[in-house]
Structure formats: C-alpha cells, structure tokens
Protein backbone atom coordinates (compact mmCIF):
# COMPACT_ATOMS: atom_id res chain seq x y z
CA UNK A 1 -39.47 57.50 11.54
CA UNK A 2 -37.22 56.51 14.38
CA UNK A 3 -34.17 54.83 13.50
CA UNK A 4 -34.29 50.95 14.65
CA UNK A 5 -30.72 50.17 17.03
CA UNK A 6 -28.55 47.54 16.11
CA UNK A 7 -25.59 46.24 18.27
CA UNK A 8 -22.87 44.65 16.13
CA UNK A 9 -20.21 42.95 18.68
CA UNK A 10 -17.33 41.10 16.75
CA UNK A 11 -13.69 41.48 17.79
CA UNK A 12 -12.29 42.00 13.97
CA UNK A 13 -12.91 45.90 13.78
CA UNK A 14 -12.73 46.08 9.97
CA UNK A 15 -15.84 43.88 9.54
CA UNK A 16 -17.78 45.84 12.38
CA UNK A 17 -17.49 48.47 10.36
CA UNK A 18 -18.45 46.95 7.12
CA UNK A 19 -21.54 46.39 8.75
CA UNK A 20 -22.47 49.08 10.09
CA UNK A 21 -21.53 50.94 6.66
CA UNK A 22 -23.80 48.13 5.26
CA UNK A 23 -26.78 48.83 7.40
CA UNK A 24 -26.35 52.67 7.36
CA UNK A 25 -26.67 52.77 3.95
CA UNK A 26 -30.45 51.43 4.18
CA UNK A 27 -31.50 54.60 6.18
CA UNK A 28 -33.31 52.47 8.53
CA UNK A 29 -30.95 51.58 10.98
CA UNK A 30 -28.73 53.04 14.01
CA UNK A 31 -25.52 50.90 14.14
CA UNK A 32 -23.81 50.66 17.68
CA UNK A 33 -20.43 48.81 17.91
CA UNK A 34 -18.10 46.66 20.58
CA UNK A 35 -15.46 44.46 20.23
CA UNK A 36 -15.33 41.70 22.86
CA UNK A 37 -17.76 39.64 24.49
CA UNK A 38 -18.06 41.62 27.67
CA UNK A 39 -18.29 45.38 26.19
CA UNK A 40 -20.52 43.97 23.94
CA UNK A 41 -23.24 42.74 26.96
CA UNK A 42 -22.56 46.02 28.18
CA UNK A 43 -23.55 48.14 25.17
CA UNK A 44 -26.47 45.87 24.50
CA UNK A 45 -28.14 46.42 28.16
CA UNK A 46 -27.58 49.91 27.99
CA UNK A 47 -28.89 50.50 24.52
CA UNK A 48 -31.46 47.92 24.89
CA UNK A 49 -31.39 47.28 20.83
CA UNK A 50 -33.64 46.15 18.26
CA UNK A 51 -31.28 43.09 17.21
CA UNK A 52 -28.24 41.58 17.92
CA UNK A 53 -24.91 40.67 15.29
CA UNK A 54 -22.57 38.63 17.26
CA UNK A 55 -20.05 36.70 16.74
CA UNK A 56 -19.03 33.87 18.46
CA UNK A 57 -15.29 33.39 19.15
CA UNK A 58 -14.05 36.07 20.93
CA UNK A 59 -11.87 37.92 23.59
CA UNK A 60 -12.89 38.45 27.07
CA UNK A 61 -16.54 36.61 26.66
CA UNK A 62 -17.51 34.11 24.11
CA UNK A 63 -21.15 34.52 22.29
CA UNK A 64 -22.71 31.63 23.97
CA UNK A 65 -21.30 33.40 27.23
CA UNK A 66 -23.11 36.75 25.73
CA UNK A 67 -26.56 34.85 24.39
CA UNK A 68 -26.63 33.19 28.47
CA UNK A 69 -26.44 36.38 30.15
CA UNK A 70 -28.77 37.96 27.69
CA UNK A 71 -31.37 35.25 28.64
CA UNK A 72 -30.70 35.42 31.80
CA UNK A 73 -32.38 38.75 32.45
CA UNK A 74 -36.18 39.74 31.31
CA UNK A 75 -35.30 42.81 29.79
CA UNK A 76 -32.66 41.33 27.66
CA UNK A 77 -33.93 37.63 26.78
CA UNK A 78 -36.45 38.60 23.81
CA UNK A 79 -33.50 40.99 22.36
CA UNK A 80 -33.22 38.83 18.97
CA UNK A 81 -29.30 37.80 18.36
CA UNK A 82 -28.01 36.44 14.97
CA UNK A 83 -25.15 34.46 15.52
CA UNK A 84 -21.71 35.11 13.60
CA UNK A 85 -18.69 32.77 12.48
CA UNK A 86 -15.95 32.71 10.40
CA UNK A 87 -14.38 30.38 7.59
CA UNK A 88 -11.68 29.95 10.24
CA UNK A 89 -13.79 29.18 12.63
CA UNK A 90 -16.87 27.10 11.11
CA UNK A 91 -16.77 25.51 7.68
CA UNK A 92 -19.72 24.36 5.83
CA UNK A 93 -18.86 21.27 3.42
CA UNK A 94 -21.85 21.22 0.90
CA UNK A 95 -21.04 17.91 -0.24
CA UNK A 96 -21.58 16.27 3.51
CA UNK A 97 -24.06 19.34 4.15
CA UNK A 98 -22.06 19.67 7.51
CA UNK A 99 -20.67 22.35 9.31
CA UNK A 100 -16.92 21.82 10.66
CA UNK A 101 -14.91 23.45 13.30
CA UNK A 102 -11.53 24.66 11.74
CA UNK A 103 -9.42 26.98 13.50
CA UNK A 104 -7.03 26.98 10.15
CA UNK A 105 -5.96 30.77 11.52
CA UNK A 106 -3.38 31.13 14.55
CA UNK A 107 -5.19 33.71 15.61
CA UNK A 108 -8.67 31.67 15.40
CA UNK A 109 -7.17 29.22 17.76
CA UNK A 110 -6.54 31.60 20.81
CA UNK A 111 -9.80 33.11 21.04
CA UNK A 112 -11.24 29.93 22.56
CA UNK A 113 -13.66 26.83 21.81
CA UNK A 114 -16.75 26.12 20.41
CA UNK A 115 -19.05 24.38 22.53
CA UNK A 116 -20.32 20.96 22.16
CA UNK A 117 -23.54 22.39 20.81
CA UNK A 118 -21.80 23.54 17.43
CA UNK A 119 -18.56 21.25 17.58
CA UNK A 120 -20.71 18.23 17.57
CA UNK A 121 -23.53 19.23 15.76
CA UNK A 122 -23.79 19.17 11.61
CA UNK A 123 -26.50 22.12 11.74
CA UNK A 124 -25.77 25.26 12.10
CA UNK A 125 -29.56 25.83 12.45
CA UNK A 126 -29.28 23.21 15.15
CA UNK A 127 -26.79 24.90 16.92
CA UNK A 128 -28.56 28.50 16.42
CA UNK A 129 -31.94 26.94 17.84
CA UNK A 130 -30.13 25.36 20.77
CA UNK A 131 -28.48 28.50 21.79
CA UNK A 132 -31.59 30.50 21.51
CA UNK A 133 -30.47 32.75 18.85
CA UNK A 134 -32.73 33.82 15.81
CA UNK A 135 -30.29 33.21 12.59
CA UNK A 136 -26.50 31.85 12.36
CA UNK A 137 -25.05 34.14 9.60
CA UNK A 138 -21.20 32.55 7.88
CA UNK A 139 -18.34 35.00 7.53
CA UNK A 140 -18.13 35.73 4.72
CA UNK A 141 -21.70 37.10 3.98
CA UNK A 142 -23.07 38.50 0.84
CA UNK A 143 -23.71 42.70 1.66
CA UNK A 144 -27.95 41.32 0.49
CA UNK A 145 -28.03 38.36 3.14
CA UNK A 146 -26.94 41.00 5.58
CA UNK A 147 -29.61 43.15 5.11
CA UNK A 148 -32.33 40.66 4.44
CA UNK A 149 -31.84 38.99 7.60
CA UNK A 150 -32.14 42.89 9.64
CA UNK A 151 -35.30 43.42 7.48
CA UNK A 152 -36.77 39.68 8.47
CA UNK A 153 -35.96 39.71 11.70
CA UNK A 154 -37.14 43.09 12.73
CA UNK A 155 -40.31 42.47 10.66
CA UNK A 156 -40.79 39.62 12.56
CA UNK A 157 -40.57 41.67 15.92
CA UNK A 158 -42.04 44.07 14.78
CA UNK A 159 -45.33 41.98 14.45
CA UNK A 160 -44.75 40.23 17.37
CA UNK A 161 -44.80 43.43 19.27
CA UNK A 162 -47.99 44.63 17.44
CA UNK A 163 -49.68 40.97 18.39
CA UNK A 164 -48.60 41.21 22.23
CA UNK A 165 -49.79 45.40 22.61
C-alpha cells in the first residue's frame, strides 16, 4: 500500500520533527518538511500531498497567506490543511471557553499578527471554518490527537474521493 504524503510546515524545527517521527511511526504515512510560509507553498505544490500541518505564525509567509494561495489554485484548494498554534501564540481559557491571542514569547511577537478572523473571534473552530481549513490543532498536542486527526481527515478524503470517481 502506497504511503499517504503529508506536508508539515512550522518554523520551530524540533516540533517538525516530532511529527514526522509521530506519523512515521504509524507506517502509513510519508512525512515531508519546510520551515517558513513560502518553502512550505512550495513543497506542497510540488508534492501535491494528502494533508496539510501548518502553523500559523511564521517567517517569510503567514498560514492564512499559505491557506489563500492554496485556494487560490484548483489543484491546490481541496488539499485539506489543519491549522497549527502555539500557547504563545493562542490561549484557550476553559473557564470563558475563549481562545486569546498572547504573544507571552519575544520571539512569538516578531513573527507577525493574527488576523482579525482569530484575534477577534472566541472559536477556534470559527476561525478554522473561516479560513477554509479542516481542523485547528493547539501546540501543545497529545502524540493520539495527532494521529487521530491524520486518520479522520484522510478517511474523510478518502471517501470523498471514492464518492466523486
């Protein structure tokens, strides 16, 4: 059985490899890896991958930057993304149920702003469905949420694929 590609694109290397190490160790998967915005576009229309980990706030081209140009072209907009952020970047208070922008890192608050559509919003599903993006996963993740969210989504596709042919 061919080996589904996945495109992780997140500027902290140490976590890109985490999870490709992650999704390696199912047997199912083919990880691919870049570390800005605009290598990261790259890889994905040359590889043309199953699914999409990307986070948001990052060098040369933010994720919202990535998920627009991704939609922008048919052979690239149905490419399902799952949106990435970190406790310095997004916090979730459970006892508001709201999701906060706090860049509490130096380093968090060089690599850009969020836009409106998750500074404003409480909903991280909100935000996910307004940007087009299939999940919005919170750094840190548990190693099972990773992999349950592949599995889903590619299920998902993979039906939708068998529904459309």
């Amino acid at each position: 059985m061919e080996k589904k590609k996945i495109v992780v694109v997140d500027d902290e290397k140490d976590l890109c490899f985490l999870i490709k190490t992650i999704l390696d160790g199912t047997g199912s998967y083919e990880i691919l890896m870049a570390h800005d915005g605009v290598e990261g576009l790259k890889l994905i229309q040359q590889t043309m991958p199953a699914l999409v980990f990307l986070d948001f706030v990052m060098p040369k081209a933010t994720g919202d930057k990535v998920i627009a140009s991704l939609k922008a072209y048919p052979n690239t907009k149905k490419i399902p993304i799952v949106l990435m952020s970190g406790l310095g970047e997004m916090i979730y208070t459970k006892a508001k149920d709201q999701w906060k922008w706090l860049p509490n890192n130096p380093a968090t608050k060089n690599r850009g702003e969020l836009p409106e559509v998750i500074s404003d919003k409480t909903m991280a599903s909100h935000a996910a469905e307004t940007l087009g993006v299939k999940e919005y996963l919170q750094k840190p993740f548990k190693k099972e949420t990773l992999i349950e969210i592949a599995n889903d989504i590619l299920k998902e596709v993979k039906v939708e694929e068998n529904l459309d042919g």
